[in-house]
C-alpha atoms as a PDB file:
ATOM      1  CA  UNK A   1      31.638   8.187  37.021  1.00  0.00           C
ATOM      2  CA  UNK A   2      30.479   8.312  33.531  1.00  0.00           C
ATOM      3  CA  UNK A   3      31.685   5.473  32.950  1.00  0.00           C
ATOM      4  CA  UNK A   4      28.933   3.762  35.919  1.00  0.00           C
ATOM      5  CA  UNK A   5      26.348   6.082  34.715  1.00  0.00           C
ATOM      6  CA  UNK A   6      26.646   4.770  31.515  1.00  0.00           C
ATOM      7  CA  UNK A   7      26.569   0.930  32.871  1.00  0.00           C
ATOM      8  CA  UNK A   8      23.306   1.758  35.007  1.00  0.00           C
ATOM      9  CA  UNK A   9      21.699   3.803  31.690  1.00  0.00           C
ATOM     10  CA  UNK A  10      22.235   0.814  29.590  1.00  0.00           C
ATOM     11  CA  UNK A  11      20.757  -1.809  32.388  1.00  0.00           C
ATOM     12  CA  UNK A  12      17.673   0.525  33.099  1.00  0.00           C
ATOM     13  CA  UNK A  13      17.442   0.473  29.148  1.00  0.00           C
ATOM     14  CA  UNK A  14      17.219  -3.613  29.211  1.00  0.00           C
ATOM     15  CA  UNK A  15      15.020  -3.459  32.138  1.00  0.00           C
ATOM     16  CA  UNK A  16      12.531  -1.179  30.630  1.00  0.00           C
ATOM     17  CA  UNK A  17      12.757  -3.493  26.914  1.00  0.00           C
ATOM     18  CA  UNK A  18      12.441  -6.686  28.696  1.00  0.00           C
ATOM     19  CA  UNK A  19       9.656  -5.666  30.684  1.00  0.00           C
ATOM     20  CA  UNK A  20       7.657  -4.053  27.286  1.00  0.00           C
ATOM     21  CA  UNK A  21       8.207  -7.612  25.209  1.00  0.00           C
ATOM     22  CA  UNK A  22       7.259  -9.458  28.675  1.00  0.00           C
ATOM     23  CA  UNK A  23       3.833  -7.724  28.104  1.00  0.00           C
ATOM     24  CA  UNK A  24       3.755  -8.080  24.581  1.00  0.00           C
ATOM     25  CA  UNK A  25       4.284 -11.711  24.406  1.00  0.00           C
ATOM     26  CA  UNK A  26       1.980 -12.480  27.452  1.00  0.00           C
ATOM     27  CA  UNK A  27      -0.261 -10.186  25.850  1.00  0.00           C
ATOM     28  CA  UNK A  28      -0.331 -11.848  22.402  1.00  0.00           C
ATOM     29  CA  UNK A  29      -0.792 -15.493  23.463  1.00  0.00           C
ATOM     30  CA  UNK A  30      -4.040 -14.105  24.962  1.00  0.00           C
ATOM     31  CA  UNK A  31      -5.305 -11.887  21.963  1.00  0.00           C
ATOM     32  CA  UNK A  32      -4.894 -15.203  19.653  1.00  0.00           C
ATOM     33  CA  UNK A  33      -7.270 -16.828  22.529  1.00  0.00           C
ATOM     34  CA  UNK A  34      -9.235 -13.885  21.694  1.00  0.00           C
ATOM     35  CA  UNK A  35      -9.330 -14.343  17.916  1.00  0.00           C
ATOM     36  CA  UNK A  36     -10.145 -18.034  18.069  1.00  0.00           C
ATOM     37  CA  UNK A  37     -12.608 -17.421  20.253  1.00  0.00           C
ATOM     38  CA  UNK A  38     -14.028 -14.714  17.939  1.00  0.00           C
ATOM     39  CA  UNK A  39     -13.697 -17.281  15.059  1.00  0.00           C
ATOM     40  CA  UNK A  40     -15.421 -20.125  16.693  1.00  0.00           C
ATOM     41  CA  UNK A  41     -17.972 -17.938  17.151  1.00  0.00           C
ATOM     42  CA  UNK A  42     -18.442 -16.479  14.085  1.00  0.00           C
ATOM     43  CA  UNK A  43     -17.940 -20.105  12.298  1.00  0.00           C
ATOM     44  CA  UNK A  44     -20.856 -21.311  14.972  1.00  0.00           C
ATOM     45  CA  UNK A  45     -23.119 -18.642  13.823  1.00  0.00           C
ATOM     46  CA  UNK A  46     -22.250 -20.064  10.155  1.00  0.00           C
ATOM     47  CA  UNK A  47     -23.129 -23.416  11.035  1.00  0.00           C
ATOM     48  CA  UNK A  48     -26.541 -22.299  12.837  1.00  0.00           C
ATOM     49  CA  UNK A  49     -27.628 -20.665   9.871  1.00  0.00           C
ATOM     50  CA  UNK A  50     -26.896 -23.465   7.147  1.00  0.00           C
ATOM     51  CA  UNK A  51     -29.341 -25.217   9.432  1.00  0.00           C
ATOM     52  CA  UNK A  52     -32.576 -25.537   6.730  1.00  0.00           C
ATOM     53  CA  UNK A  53     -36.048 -25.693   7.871  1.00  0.00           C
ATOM     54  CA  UNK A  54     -38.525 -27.147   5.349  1.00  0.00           C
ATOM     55  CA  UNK A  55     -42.149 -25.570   5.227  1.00  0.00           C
ATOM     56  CA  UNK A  56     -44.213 -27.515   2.741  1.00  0.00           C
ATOM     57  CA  UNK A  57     -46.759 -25.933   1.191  1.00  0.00           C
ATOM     58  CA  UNK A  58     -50.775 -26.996   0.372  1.00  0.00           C
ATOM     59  CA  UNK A  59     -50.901 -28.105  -3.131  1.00  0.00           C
ATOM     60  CA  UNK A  60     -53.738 -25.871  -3.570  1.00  0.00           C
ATOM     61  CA  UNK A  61     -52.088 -23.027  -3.161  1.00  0.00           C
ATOM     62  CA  UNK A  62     -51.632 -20.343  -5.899  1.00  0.00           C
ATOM     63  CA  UNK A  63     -48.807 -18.271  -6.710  1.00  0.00           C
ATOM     64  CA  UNK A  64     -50.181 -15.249  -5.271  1.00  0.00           C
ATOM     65  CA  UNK A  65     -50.946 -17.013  -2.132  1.00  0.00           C
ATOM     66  CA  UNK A  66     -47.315 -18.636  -1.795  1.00  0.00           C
ATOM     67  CA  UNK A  67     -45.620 -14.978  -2.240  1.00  0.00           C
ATOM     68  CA  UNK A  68     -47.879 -13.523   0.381  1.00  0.00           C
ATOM     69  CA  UNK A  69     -47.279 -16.460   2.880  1.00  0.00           C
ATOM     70  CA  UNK A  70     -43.424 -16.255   2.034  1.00  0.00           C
ATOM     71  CA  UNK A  71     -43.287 -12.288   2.951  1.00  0.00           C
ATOM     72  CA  UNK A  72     -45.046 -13.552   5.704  1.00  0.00           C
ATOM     73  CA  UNK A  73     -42.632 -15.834   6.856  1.00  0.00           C
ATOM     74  CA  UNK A  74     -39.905 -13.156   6.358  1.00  0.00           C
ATOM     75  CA  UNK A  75     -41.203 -10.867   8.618  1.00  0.00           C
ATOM     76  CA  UNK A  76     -40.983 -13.161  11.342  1.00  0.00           C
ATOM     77  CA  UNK A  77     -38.195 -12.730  14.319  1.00  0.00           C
ATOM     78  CA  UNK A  78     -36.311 -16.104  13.413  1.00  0.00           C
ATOM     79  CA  UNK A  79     -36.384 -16.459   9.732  1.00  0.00           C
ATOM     80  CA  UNK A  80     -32.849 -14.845   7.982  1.00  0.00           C
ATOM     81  CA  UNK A  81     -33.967 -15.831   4.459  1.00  0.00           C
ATOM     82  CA  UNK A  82     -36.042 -18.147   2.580  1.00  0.00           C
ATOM     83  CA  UNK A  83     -36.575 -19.659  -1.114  1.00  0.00           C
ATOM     84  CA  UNK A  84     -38.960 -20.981  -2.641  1.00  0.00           C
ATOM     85  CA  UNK A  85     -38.962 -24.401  -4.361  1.00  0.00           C
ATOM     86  CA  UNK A  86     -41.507 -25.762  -6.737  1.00  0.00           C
ATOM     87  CA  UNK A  87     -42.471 -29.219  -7.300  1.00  0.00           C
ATOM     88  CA  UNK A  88     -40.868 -29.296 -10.512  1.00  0.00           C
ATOM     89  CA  UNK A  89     -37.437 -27.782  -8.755  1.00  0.00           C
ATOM     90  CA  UNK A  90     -37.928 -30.212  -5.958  1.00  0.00           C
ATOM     91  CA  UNK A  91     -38.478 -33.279  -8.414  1.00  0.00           C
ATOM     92  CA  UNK A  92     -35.322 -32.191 -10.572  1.00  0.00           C
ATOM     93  CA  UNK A  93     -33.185 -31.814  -7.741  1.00  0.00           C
ATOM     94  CA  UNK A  94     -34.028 -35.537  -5.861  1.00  0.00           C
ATOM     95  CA  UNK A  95     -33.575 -36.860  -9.646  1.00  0.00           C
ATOM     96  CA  UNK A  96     -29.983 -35.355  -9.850  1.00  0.00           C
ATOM     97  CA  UNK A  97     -29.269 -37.042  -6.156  1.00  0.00           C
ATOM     98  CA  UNK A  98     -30.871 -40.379  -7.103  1.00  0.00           C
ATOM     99  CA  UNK A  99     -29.447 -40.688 -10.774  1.00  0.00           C
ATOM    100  CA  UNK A 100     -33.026 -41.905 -11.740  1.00  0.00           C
ATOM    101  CA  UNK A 101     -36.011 -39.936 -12.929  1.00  0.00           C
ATOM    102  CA  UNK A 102     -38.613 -41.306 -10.142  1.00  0.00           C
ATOM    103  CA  UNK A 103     -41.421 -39.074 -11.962  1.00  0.00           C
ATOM    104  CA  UNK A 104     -41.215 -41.143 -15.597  1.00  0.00           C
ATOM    105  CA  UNK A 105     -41.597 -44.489 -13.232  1.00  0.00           C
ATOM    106  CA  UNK A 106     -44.342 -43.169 -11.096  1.00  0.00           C
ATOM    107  CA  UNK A 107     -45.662 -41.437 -13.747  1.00  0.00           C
ATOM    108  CA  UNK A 108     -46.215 -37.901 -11.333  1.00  0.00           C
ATOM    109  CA  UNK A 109     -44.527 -36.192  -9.231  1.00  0.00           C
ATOM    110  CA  UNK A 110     -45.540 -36.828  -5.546  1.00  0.00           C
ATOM    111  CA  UNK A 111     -43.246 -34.021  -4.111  1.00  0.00           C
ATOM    112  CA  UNK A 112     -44.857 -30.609  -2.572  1.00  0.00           C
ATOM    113  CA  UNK A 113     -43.611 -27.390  -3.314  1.00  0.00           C
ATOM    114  CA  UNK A 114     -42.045 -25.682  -0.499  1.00  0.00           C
ATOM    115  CA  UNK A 115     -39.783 -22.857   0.803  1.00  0.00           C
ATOM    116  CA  UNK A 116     -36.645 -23.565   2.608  1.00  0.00           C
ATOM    117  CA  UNK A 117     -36.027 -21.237   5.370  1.00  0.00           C
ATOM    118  CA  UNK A 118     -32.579 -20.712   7.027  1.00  0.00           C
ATOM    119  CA  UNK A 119     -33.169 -18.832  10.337  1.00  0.00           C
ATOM    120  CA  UNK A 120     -31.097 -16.748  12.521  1.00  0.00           C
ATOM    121  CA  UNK A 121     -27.976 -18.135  14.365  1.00  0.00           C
ATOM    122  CA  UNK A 122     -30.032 -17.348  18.199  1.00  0.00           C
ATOM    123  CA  UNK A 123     -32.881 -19.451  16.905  1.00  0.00           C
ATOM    124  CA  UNK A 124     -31.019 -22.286  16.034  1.00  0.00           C
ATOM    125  CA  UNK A 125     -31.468 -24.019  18.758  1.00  0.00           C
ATOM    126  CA  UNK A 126     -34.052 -26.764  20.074  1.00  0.00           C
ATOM    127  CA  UNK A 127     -36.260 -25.032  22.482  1.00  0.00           C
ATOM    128  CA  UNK A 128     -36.168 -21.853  19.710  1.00  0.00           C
ATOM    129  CA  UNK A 129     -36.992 -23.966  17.218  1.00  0.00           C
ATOM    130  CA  UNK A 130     -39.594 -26.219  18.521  1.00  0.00           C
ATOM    131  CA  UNK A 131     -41.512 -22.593  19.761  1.00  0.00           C
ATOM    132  CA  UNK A 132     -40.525 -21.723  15.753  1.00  0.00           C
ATOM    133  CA  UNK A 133     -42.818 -24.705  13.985  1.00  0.00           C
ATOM    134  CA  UNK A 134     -45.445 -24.165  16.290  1.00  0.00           C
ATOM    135  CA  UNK A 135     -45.842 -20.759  14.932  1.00  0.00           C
ATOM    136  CA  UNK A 136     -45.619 -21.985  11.346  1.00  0.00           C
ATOM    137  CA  UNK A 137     -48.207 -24.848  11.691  1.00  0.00           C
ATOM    138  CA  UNK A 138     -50.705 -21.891  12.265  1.00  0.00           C
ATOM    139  CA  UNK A 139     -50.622 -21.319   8.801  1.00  0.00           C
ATOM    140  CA  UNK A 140     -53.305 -22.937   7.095  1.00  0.00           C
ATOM    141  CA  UNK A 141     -51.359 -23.765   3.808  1.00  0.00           C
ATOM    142  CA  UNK A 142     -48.515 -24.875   5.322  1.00  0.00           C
ATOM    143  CA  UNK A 143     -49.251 -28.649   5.426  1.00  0.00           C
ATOM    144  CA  UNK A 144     -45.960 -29.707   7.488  1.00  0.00           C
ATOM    145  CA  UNK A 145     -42.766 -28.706   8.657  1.00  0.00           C
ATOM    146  CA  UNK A 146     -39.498 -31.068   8.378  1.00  0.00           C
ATOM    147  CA  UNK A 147     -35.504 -30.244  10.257  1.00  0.00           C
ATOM    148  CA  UNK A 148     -32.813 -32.325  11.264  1.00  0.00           C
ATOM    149  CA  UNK A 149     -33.669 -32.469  14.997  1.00  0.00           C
ATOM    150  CA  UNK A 150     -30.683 -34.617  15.843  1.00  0.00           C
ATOM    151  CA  UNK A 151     -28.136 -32.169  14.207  1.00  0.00           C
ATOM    152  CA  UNK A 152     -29.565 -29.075  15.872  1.00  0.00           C
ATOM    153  CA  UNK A 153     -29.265 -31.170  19.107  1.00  0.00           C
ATOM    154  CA  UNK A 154     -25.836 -32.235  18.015  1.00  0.00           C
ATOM    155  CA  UNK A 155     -24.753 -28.681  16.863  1.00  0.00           C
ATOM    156  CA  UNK A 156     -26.269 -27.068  19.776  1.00  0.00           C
ATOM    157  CA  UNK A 157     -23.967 -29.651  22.706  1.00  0.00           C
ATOM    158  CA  UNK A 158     -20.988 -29.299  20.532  1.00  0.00           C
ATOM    159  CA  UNK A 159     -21.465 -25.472  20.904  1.00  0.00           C
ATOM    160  CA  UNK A 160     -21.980 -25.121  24.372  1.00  0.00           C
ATOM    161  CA  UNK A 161     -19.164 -27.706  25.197  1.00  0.00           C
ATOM    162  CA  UNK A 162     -16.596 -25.812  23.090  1.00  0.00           C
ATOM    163  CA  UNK A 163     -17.726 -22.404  24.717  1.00  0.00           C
ATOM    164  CA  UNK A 164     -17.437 -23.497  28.152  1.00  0.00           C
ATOM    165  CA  UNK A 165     -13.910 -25.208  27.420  1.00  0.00           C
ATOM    166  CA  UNK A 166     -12.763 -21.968  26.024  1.00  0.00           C
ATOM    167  CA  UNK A 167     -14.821 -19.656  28.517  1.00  0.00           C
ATOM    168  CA  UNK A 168     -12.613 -21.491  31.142  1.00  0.00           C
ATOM    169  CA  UNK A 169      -9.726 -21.590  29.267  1.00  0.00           C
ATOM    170  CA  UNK A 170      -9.937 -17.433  29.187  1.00  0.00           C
ATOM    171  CA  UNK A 171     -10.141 -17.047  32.292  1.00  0.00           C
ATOM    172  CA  UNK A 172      -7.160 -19.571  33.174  1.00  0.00           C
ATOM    173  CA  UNK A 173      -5.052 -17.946  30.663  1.00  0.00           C
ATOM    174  CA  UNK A 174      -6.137 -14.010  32.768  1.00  0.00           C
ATOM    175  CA  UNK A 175      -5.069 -15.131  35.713  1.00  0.00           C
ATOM    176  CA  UNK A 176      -1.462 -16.215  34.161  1.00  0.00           C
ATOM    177  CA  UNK A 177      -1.134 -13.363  31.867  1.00  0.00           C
ATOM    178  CA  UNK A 178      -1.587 -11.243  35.278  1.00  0.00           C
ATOM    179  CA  UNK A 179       0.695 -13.169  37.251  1.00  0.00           C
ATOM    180  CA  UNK A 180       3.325 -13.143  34.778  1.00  0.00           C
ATOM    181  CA  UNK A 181       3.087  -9.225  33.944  1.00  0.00           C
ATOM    182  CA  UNK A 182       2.920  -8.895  37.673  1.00  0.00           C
ATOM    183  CA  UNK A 183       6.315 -10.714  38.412  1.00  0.00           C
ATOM    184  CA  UNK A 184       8.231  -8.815  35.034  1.00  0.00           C
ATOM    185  CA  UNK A 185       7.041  -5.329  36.740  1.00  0.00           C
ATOM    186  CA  UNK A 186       7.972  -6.700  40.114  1.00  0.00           C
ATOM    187  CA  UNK A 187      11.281  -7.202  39.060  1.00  0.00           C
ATOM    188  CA  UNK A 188      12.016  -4.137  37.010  1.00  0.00           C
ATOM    189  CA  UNK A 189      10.898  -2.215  40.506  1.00  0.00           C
ATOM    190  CA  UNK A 190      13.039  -4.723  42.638  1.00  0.00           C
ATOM    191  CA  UNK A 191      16.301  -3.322  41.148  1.00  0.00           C
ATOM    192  CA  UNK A 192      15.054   0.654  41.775  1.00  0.00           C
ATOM    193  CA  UNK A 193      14.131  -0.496  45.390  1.00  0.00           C
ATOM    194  CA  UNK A 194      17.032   1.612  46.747  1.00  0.00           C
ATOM    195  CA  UNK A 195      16.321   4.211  45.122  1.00  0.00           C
ATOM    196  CA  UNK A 196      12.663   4.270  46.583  1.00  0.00           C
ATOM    197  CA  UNK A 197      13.970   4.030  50.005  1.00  0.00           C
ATOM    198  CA  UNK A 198      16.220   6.654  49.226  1.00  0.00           C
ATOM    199  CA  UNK A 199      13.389   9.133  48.263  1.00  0.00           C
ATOM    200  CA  UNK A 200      11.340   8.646  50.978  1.00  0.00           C
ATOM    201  CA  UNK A 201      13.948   8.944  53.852  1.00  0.00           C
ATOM    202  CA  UNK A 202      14.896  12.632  52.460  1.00  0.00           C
ATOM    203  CA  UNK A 203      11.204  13.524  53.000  1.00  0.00           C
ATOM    204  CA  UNK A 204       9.431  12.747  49.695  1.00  0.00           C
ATOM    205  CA  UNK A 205       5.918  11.361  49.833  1.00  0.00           C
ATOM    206  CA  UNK A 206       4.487   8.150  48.787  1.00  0.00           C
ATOM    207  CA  UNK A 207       2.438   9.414  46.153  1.00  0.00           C
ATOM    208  CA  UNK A 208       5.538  11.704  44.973  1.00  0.00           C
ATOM    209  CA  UNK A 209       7.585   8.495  44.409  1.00  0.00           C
ATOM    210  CA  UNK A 210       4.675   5.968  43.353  1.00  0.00           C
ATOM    211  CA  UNK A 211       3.856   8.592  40.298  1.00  0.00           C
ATOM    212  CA  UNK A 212       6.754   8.366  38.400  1.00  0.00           C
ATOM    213  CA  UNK A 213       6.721   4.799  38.581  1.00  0.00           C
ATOM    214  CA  UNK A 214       2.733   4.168  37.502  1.00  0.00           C
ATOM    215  CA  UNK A 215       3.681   6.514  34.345  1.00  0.00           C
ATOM    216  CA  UNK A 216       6.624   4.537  33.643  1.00  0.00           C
ATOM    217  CA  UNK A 217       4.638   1.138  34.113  1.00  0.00           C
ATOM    218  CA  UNK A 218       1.762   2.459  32.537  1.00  0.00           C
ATOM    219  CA  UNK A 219       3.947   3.417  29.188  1.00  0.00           C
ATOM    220  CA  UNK A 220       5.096  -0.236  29.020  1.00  0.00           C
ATOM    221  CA  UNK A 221       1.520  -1.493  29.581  1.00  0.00           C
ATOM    222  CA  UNK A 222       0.732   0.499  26.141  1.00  0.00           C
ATOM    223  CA  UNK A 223       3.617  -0.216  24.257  1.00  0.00           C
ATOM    224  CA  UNK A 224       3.319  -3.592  24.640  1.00  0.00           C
ATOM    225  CA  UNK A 225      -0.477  -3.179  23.903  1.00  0.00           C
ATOM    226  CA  UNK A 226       0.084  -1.927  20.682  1.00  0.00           C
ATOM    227  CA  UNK A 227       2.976  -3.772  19.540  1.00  0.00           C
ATOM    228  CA  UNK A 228       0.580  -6.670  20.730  1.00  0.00           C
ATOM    229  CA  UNK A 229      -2.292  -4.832  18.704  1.00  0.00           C
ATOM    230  CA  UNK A 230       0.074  -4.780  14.926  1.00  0.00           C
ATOM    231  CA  UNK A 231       0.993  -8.489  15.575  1.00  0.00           C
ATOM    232  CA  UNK A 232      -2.398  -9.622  16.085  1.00  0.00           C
ATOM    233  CA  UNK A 233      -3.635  -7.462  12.570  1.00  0.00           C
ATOM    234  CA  UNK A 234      -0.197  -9.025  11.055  1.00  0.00           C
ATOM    235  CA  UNK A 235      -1.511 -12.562  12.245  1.00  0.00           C
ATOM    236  CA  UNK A 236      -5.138 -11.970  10.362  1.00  0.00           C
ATOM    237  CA  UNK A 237      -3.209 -10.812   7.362  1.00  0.00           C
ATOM    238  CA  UNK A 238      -1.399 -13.632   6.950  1.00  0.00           C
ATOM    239  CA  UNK A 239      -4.154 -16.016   8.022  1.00  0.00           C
ATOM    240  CA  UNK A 240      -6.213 -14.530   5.110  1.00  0.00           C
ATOM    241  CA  UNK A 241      -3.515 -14.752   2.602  1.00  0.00           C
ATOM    242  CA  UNK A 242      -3.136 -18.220   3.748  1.00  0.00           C
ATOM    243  CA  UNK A 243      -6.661 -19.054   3.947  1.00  0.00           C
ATOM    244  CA  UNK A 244      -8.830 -16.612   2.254  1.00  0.00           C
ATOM    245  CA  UNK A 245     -12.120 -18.062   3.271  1.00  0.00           C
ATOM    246  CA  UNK A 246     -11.220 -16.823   6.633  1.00  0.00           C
ATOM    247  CA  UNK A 247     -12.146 -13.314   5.596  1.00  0.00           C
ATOM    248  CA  UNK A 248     -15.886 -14.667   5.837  1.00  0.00           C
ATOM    249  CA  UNK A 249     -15.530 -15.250   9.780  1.00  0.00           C
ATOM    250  CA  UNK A 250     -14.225 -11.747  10.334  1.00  0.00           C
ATOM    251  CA  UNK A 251     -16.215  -9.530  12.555  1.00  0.00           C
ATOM    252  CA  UNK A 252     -14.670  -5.876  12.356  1.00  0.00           C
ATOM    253  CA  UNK A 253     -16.735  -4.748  15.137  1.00  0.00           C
ATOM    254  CA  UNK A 254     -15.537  -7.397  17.502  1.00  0.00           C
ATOM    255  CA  UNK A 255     -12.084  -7.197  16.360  1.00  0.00           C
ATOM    256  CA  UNK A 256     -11.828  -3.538  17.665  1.00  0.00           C
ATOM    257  CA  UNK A 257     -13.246  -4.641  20.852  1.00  0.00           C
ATOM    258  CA  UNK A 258     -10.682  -7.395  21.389  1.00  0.00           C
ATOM    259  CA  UNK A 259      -8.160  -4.926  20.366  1.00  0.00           C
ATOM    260  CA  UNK A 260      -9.864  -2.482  22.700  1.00  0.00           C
ATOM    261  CA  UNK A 261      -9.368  -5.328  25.538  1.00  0.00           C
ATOM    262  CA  UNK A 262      -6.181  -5.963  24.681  1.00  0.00           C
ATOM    263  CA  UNK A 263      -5.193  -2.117  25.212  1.00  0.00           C
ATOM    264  CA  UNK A 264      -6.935  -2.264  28.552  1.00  0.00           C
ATOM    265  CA  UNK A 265      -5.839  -5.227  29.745  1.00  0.00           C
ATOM    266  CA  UNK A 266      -1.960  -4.190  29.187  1.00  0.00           C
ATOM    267  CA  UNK A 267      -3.019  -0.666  30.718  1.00  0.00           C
ATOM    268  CA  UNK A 268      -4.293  -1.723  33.701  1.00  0.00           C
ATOM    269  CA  UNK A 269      -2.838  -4.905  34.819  1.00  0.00           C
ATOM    270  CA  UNK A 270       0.488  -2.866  34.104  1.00  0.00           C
ATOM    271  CA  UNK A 271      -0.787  -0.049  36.331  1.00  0.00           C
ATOM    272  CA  UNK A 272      -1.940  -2.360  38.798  1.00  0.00           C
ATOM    273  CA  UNK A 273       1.146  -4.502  39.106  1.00  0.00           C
ATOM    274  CA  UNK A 274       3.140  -1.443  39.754  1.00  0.00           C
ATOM    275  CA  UNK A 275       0.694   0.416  41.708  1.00  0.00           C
ATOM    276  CA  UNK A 276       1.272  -2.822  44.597  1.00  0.00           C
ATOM    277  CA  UNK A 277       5.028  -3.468  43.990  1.00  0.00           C
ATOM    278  CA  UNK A 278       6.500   0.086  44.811  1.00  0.00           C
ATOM    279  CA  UNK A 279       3.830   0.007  47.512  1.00  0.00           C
ATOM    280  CA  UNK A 280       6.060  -3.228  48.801  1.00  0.00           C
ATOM    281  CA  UNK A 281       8.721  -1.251  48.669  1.00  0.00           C
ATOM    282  CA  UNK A 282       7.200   2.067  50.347  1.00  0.00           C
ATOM    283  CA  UNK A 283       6.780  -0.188  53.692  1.00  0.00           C
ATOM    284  CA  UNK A 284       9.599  -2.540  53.783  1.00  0.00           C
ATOM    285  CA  UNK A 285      11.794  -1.378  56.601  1.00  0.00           C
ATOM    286  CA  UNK A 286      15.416  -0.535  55.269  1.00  0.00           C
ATOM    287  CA  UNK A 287      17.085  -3.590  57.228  1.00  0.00           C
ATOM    288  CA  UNK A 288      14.854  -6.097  54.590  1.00  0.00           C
ATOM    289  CA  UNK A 289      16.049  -3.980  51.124  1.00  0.00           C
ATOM    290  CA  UNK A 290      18.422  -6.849  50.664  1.00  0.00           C
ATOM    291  CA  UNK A 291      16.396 -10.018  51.557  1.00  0.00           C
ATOM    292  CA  UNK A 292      13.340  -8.602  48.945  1.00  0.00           C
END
């Protein structure tokens, strides 16, 4: 007798570890979703914001009326920072592009001075920015405003494409990370289906049997969660020692909330699963234990 007991301990041991790395694998191949998702993101955001928009300025102007008209521009919604660039700057820097000096040939420098603003990711997009330069030609100094309106259209397709692709790609990769947690739980309850039977034809309630059961599916769901959880911070680790510029594209705050998601995700998919599976089994007439 010891001998079985032993057998059926070491069976419901392999159940229970092949159900908790069933999670944690289905549950990893969609946290790295999450993190590439979180990257794109944050490397979109990046490109937005290298976007420059040129303001060029009245030659006119004095220095006291350029620093007041660039705290102006600060202050506004869709600016993230600006510099200014004198004519002599702006000279010196096309000279050092052409390999000629332009301004000993001409003899003057027909560039403007101007300040270079890079705005915030949100705003870098057509309809933002086209709302954007009408705002800045109501300055009187500022004589014109110059971006590359075929790269923001460019950057702002490529964008949207990618998002959808992976918007739809998330919610493909749910629906099998469900399924397949659903059919590991299934199974580890499919062995124990006698036993379930046997508990409710000496009296014992449905909710008396399902409880053990939930807490037991439950557990795994947050095992796997955080074993899923270390790998994912092991992954980043290695990613930045690897690639250290990734470290720029990290977002603490949203990491925690795709850990937070992952956690839930195993919890209650896991709860779920087993919540409808010994439920199965709770109203399968005895005769059909051995056909389900």
């Amino acid at each position: 007798m010891r001998q079985e007991d032993r057998i059926i301990g070491r069976r419901l041991r392999s159940s229970y570890i092949s159900t908790v790395v069933s999670i944690t694998l289905v549950l990893f191949v969609f946290g790295l979703l999450g993190l590439v998702v979180l990257q794109a993101k944050k490397l979109s955001e990046h490109v937005r914001e290298s976007i420059a928009v040129s303001v060029f300025i009245d030659e006119e102007a004095g220095s006291t009326e350029i620093e007041h008209l660039q705290t102006a521009l600060n202050r506004l919604p869709a600016v993230n920072e600006s510099r200014f660039v004198s004519r002599d700057e702006a000279a010196e820097d096309l000279m050092q592009e052409l390999g000629e000096d332009f301004v000993g040939f001409l003899g003057y420098n027909p560039l403007s001075a101007s300040i270079i603003i890079s705005l915030k990711a949100t705003y870098a997009n057509p309809d933002s920015l086209k709302m954007f330069e009408e705002t800045l030609k109501q300055y009187p100094m500022i004589t014109d405003v110059d971006y590359q309106q075929s790269l923001i259209h460019l950057v702002h397709e490529n964008v949207r494409r990618i998002g959808t692709g992976l918007l739809l790609f998330s919610l493909l990769l749910l629906i099998i990370a469900f399924a397949l947690i659903n059919n590991t739980i299934r199974l580890s309850v499919f062995s124990r289906r006698f036993l379930i039977k046997s508990m409710q034809l000496i009296g014992a309630t449905q909710s008396f049997i399902r409880r053990p059961f939930i807490l037991r599916g439950v557990i795994q769901g947050i095992i796997g969660a955080a074993i899923t959880i270390l790998l994912l911070i092991a992954t980043l680790y290695v990613g930045q020692q690897q690639v250290p510029e990734l470290a720029m594209f990290y977002d603490i705050r949203m990491l925690l909330i795709l850990f937070a998601g992952v956690f839930f995700l195993g919890v209650i998919i896991s709860f779920i699963a087993t919540f409808f599976a010994v439920r199965k089994y709770l109203k399968i007439k005895t005769d059909f234990l051995y056909y389900y």
